[in-house]
Each structure stands twice: as C-alpha cells, then as structure tokens.
C-alpha atoms as a PDB file:
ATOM      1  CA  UNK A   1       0.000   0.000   0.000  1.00  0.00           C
ATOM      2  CA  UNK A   2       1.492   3.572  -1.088  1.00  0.00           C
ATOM      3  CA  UNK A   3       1.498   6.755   1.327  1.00  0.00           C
ATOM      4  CA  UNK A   4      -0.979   9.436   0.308  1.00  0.00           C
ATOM      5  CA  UNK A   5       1.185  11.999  -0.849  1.00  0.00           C
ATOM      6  CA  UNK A   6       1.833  14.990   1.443  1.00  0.00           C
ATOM      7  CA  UNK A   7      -1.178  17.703   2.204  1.00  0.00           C
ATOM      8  CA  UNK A   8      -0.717  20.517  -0.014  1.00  0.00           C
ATOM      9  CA  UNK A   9      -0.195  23.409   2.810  1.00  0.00           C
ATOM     10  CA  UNK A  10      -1.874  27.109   1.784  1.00  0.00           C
ATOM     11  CA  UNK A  11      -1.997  30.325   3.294  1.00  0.00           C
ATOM     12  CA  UNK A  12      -4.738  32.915   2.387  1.00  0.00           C
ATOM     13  CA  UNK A  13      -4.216  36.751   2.437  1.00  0.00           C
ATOM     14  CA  UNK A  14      -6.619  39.070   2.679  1.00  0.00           C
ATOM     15  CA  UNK A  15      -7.651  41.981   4.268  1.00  0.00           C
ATOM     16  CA  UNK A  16     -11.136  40.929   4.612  1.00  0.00           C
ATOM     17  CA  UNK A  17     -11.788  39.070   7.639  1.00  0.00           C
ATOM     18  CA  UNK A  18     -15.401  37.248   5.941  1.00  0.00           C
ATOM     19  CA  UNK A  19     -12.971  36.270   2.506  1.00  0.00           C
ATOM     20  CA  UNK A  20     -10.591  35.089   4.451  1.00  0.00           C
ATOM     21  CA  UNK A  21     -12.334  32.977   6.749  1.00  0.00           C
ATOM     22  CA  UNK A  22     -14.172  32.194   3.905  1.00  0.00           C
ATOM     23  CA  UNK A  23     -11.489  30.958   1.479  1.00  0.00           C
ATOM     24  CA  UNK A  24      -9.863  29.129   4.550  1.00  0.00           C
ATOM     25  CA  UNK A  25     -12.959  27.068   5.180  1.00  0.00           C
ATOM     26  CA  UNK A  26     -14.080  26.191   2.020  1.00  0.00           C
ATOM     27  CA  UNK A  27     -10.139  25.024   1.327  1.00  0.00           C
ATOM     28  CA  UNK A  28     -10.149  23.303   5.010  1.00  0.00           C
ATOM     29  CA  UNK A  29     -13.008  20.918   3.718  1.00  0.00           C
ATOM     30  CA  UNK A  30     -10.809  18.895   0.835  1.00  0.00           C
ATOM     31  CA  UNK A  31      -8.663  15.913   2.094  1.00  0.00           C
ATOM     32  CA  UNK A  32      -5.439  17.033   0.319  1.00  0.00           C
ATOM     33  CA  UNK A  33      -5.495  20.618   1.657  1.00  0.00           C
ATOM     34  CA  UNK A  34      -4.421  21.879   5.101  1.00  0.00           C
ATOM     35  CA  UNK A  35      -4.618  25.722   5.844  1.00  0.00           C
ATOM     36  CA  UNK A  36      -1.879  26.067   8.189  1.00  0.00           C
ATOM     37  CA  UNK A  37      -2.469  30.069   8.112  1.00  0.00           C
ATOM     38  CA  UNK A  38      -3.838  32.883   7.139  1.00  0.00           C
ATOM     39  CA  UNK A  39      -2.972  36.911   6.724  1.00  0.00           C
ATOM     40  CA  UNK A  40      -4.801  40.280   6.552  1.00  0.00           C
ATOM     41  CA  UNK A  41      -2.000  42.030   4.800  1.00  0.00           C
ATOM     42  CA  UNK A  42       1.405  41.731   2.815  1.00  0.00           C
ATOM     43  CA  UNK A  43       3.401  42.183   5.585  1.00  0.00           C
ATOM     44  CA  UNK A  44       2.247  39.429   7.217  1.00  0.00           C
ATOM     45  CA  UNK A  45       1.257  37.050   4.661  1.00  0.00           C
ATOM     46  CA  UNK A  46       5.231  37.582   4.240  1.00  0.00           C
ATOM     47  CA  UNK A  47       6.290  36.196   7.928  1.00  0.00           C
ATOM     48  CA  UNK A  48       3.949  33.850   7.675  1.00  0.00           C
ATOM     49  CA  UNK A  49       4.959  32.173   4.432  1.00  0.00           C
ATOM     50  CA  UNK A  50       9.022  32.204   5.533  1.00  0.00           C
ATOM     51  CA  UNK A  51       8.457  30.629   9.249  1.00  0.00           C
ATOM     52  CA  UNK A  52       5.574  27.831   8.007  1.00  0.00           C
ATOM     53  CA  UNK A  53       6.898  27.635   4.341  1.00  0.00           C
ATOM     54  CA  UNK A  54       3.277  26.642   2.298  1.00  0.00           C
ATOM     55  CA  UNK A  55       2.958  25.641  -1.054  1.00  0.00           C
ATOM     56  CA  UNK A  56       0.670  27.539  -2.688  1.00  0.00           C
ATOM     57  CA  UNK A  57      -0.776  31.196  -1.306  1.00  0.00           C
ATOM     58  CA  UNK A  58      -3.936  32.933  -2.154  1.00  0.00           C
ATOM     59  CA  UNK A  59      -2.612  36.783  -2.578  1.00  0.00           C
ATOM     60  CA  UNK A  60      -5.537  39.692  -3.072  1.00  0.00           C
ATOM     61  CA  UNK A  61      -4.005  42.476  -4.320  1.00  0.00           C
ATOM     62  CA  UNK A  62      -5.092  45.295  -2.796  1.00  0.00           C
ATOM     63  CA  UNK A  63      -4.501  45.199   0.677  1.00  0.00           C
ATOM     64  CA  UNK A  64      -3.308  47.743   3.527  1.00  0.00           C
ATOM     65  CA  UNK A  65       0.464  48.096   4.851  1.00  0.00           C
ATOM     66  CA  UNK A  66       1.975  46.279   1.914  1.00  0.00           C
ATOM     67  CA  UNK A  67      -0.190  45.234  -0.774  1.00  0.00           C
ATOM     68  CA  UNK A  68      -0.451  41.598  -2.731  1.00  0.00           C
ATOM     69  CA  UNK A  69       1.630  42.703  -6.143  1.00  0.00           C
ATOM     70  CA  UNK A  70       5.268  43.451  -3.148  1.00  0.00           C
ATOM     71  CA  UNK A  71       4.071  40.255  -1.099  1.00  0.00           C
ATOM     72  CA  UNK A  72       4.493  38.626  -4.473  1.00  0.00           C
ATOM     73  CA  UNK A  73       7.507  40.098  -5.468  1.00  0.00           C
ATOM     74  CA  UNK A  74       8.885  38.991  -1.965  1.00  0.00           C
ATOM     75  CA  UNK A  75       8.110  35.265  -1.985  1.00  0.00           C
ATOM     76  CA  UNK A  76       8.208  34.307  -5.785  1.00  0.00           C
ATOM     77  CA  UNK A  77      10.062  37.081  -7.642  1.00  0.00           C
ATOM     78  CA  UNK A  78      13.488  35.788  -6.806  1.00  0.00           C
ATOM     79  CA  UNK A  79      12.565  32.357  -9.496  1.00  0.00           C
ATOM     80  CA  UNK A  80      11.917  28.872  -8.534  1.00  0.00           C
ATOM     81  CA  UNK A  81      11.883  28.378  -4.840  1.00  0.00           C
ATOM     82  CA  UNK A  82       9.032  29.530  -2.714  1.00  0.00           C
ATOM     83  CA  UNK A  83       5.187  28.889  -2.537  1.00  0.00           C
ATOM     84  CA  UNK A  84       3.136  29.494  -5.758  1.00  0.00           C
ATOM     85  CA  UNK A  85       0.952  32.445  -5.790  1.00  0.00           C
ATOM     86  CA  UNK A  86      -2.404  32.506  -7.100  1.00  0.00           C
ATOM     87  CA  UNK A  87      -3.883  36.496  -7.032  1.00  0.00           C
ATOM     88  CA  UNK A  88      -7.218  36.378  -5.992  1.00  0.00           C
ATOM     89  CA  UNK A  89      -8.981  39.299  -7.501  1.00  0.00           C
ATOM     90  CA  UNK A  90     -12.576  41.216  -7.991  1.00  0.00           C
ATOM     91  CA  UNK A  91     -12.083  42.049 -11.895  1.00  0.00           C
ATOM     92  CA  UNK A  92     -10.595  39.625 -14.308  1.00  0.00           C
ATOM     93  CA  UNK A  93      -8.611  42.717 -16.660  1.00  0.00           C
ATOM     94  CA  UNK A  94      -7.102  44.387 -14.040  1.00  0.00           C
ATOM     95  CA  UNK A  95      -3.488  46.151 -14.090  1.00  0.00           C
ATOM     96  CA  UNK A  96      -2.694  44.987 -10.416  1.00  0.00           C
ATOM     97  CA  UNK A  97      -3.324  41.746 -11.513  1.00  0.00           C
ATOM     98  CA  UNK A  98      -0.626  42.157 -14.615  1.00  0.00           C
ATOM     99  CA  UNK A  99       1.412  43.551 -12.457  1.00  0.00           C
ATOM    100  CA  UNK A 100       1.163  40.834  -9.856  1.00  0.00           C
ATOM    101  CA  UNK A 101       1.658  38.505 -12.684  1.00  0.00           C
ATOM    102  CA  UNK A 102       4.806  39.775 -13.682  1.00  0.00           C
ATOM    103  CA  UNK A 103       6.073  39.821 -10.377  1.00  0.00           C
ATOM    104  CA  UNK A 104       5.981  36.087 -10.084  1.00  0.00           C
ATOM    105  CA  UNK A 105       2.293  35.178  -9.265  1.00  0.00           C
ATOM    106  CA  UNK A 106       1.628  31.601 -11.245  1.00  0.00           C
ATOM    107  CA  UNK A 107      -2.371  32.687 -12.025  1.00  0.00           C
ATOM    108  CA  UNK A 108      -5.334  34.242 -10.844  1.00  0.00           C
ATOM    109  CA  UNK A 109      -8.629  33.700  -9.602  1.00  0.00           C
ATOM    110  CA  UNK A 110     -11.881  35.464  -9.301  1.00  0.00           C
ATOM    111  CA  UNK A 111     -13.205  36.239  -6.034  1.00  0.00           C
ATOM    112  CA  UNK A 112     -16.734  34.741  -7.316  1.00  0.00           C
ATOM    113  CA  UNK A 113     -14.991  31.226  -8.214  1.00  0.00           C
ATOM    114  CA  UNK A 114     -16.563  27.991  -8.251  1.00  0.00           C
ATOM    115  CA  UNK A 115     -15.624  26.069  -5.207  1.00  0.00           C
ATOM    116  CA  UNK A 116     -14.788  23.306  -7.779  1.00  0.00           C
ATOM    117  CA  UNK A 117     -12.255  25.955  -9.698  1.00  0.00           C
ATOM    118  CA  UNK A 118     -10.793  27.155  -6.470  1.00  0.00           C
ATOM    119  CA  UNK A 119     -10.256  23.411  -5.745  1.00  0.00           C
ATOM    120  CA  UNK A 120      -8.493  22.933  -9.303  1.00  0.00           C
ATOM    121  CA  UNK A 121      -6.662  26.082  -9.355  1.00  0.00           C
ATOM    122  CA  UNK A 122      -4.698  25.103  -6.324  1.00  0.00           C
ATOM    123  CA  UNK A 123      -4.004  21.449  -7.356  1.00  0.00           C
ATOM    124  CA  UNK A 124      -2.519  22.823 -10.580  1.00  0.00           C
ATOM    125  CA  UNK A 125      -0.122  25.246  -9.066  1.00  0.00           C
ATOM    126  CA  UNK A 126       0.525  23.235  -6.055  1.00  0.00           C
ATOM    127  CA  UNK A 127       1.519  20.804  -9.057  1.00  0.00           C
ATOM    128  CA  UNK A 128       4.480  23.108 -10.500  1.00  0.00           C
ATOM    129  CA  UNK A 129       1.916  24.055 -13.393  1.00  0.00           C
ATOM    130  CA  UNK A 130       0.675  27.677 -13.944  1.00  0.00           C
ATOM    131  CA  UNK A 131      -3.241  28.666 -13.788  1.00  0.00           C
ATOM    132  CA  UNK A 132      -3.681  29.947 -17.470  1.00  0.00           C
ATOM    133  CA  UNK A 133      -7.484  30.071 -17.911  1.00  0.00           C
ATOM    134  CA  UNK A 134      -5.875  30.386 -21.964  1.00  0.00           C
ATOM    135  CA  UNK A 135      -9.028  33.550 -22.587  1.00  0.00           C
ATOM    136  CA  UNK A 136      -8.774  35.298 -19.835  1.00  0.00           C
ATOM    137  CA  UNK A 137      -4.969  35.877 -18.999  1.00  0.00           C
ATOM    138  CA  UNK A 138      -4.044  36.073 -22.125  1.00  0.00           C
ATOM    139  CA  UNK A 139      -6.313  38.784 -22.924  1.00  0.00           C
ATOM    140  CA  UNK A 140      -5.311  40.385 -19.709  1.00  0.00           C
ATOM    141  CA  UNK A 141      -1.231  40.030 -20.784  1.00  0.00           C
ATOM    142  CA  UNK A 142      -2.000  41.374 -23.948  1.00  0.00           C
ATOM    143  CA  UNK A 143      -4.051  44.376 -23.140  1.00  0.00           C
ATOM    144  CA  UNK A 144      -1.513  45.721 -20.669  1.00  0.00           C
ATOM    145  CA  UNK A 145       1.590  45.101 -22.754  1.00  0.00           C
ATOM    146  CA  UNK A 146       0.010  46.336 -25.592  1.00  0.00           C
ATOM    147  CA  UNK A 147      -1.084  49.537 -22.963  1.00  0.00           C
ATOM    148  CA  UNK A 148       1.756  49.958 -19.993  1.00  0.00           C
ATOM    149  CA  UNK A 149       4.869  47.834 -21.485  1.00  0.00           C
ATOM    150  CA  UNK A 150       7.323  47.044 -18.444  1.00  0.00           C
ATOM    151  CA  UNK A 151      11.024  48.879 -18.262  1.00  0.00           C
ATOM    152  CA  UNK A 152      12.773  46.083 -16.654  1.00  0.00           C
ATOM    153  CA  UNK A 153      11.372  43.117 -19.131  1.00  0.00           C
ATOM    154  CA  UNK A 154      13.503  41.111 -21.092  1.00  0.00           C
ATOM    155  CA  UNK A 155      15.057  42.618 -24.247  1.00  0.00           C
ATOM    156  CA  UNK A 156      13.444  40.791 -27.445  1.00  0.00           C
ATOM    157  CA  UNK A 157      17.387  39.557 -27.935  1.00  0.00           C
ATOM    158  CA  UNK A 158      16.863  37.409 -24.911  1.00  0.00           C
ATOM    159  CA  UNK A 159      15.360  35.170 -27.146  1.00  0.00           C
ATOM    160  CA  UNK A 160      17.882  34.695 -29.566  1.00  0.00           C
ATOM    161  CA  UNK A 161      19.044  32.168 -26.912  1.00  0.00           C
ATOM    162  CA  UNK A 162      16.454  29.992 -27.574  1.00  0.00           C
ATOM    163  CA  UNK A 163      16.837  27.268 -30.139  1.00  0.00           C
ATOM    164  CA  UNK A 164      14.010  27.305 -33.214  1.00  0.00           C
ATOM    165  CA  UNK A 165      11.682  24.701 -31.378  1.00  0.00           C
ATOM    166  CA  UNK A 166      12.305  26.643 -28.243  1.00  0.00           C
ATOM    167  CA  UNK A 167      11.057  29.395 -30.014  1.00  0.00           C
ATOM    168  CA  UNK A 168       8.314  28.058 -31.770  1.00  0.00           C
ATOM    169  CA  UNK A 169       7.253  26.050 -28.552  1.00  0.00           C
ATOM    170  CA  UNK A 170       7.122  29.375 -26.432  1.00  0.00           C
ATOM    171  CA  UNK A 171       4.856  31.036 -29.092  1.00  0.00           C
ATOM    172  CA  UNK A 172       2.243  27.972 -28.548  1.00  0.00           C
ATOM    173  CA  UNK A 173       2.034  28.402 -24.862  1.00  0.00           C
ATOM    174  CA  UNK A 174       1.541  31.911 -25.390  1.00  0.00           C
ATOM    175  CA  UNK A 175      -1.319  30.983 -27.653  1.00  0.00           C
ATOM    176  CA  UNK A 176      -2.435  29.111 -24.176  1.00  0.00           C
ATOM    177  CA  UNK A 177      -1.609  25.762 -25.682  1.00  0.00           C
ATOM    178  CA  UNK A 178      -1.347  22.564 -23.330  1.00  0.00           C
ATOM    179  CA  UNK A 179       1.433  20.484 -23.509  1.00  0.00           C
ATOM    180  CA  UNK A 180      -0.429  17.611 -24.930  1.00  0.00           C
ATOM    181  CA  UNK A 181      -1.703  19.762 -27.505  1.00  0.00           C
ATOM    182  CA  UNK A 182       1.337  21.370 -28.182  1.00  0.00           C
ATOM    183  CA  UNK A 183       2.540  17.737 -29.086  1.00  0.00           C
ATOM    184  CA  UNK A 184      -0.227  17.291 -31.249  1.00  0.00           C
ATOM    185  CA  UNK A 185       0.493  20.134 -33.185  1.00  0.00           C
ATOM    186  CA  UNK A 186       4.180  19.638 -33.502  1.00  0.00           C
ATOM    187  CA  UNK A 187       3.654  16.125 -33.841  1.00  0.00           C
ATOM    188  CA  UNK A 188       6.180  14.778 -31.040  1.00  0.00           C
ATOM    189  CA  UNK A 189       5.542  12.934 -27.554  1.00  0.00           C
ATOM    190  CA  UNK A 190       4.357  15.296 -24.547  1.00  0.00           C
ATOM    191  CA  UNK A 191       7.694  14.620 -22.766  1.00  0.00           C
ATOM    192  CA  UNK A 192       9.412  16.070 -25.781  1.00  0.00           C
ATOM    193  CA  UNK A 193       7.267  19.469 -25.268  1.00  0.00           C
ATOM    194  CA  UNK A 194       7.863  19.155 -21.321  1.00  0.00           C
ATOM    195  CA  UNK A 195      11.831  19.418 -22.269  1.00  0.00           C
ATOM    196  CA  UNK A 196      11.811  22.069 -24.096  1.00  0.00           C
ATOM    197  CA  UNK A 197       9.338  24.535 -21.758  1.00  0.00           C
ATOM    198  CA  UNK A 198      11.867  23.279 -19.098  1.00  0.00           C
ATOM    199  CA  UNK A 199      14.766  24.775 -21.445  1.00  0.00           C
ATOM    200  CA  UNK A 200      12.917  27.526 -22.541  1.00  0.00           C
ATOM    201  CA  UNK A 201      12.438  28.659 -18.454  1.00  0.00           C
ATOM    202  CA  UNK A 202      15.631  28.017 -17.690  1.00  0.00           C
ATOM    203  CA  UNK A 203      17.106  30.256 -20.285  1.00  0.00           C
ATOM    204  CA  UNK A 204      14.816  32.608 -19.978  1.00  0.00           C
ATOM    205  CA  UNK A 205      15.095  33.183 -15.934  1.00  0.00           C
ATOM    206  CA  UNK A 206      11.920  32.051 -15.940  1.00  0.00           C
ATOM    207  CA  UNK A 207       9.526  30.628 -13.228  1.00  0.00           C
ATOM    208  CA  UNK A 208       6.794  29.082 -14.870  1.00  0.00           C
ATOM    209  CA  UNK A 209       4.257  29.291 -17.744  1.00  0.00           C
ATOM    210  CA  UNK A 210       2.769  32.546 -17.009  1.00  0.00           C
ATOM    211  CA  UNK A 211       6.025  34.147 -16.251  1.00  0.00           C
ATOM    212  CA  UNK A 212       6.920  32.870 -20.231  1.00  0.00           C
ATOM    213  CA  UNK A 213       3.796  33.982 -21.425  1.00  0.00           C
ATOM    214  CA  UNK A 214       4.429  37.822 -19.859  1.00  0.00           C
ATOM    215  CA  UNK A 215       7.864  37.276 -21.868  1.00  0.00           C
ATOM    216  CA  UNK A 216       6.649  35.971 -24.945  1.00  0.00           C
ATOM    217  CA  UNK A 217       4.285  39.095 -25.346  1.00  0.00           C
ATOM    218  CA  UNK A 218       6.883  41.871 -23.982  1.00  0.00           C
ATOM    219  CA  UNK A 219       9.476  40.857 -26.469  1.00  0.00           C
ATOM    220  CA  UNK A 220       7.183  41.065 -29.673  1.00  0.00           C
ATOM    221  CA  UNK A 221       7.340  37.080 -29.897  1.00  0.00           C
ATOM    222  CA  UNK A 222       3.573  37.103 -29.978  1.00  0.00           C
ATOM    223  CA  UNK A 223       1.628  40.407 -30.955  1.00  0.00           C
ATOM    224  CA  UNK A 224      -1.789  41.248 -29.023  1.00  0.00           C
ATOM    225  CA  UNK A 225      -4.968  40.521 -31.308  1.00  0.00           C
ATOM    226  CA  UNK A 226      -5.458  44.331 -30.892  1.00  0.00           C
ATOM    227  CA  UNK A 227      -2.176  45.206 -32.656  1.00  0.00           C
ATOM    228  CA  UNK A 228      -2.950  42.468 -35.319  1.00  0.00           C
ATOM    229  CA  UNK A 229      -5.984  44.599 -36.407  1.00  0.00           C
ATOM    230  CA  UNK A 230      -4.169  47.770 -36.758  1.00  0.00           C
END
C-alpha cells in the first residue's frame, strides 16, 4: 500500500476578515489541503509564508500596509523556490493583476470562483503548473503590454538564446496551448514538449508558464490581437 502523498499546505491573504475565513474554510473541507495560516496584509502574509513555508498562497491584491503585487515580489520574484501564488482578484482585466503577474504570481482567480475551480486552481499550481485560464490571462497580458509595457522586461534579444523549437514552442504556450496539444500540433511525444518549456524557463530566468507567457508578449514574440488589427 502507497502513502498518500503529502497535504498541499496554503496560506490565504486578505484583508477581509469574511474572505478570508471564507477561502480558509471552504479550502479546510478537501482531504489534500491543510490551511496552516492565514494573513490580513502583505506584511504578514510575508512572515507567515518564511516561518511555516506553504505551497501555494492565495494573494488579493489590494490590501493595507503592503499590498499583494510586493508580497508577491517577496516570496516568488526571486525564481523557482518559494510557494506558488495565485492572485485572488474582484475584476478579471485588471493592471494589479498584470502587475502581480509579472512579479511572479503563477495565475489568478476570481473572487466569485466555483468552489470546484478554487479546488483545481490550487491542485494545478501546487503541481508546478501555472493557472492559465488560456481567454482570460491572455487577454489580460495582452491588453496591458500592448497599454503599460514594463522597463525592466527582457530585451526581445533574450530570445535569440532559444533554439528554433524553443522558439516556436514558447509562441504555442503563449497561444495558451497545453502540452499535450502542443505535441499534437508539432507532432512529437508530450515529454518532448515538457523538455523544451523546461529549457525555454531556464534560459529565460523564468519561473513558470505565465512568467513565459508575460515574456513571450513583452518581447514582440507574440503580438496582441489588438495590434494584429491595426
């Protein structure tokens, strides 16, 4: 008989006490989860995270003291290493949320979410995978690179390090391709596709799928739909 593997430990930050609670009890009732704290701020959601070390965190953005997009920054800007971050937010195309995004968060979620997608959206970052809800964020990356693009991101020559399946790889997970269907399309096995997103992050600095998708739009690689009209 195998072990059940280990609880997946969260933290949730917010500053309101009801969404909090809320969040934490809803998580609390799933077999595989165990809240081991929660935060009403940045700051804290900070010192929490470095003394009980959780795998996965749900950030809002917009809180008091230090807000979600720094508490981000903090815990998962640095690159792999740390718990994921998924940014819990009210509006789905919002520019904290972008920005929070850029600074290492792995997805986002609405605060109206399904219990079920709250459920999934944990398990798949918990997992090492980034939440790409493919319509969504990458309508949200687009807009705001296409609006607000970022000083510090990577020069488009960054790419040039990448070989021409990297390349062409990156380009379908911007497109908010899976890796099976990725495979499918460049007709090779889904391990294949696995090793070259792992080569592509690695390169790149990168620390996960949404972090590559952010690059593959600041550096021209793919074009918003807006910009294709023009």
């Amino acid at each position: 008989m195998t072990n059940a593997p280990p609880a997946v430990r969260i933290i949730v930050a917010d500053d309101h006490h009801v969404v909090r609670t809320g969040f934490a009890a809803l998580l609390d009732t799933q077999p595989d989860f165990t809240v081991v704290g929660t935060a009403c701020d940045g700051t804290e959601a900070v010192r929490i995270c470095r003394e009980l070390s959780p795998d996965v965190v749900l950030m809002d953005v917009r809180m008091p003291v230090m807000d979600g997009i720094e508490a981000t920054r903090q815990l998962a800007g640095g690159g792999p290493g740390g718990p994921r971050i998924l940014i819990l937010t009210t509006f789905d195309l919002d520019a904290y949320v972008y920005d929070a995004l850029c600074a290492g968060a792995s997805g986002f979620l609405l605060k109206d979410v399904t219990a079920e997608r709250l459920f999934e959206g944990v398990r798949v970052v918990a997992a090492g995978e980034a939440l790409l809800a493919p319509g969504v964020t990458r309508r949200l990356i687009s807009e705001f690179t296409r609006l607000r693009p970022r000083p510090d991101a990577l020069p488009s020559g960054a790419l040039a390090t990448l070989t021409p399946r990297e390349t062409q790889v990156l380009r379908l997970v911007a497109e908010g391709l899976s890796n099976p269907e990725i495979a499918a399309r460049l007709v090779v096995t889904e391990e294949t596709v696995k090793t070259h997103v792992s080569h592509v992050l690695t390169k790149l600095g990168l620390r996960d799928r949404t972090q590559a998708v952010v690059t593959a739009y600041e550096t021209g690689l793919v074009v918003p739909r807006s910009k294709e009209k023009d």
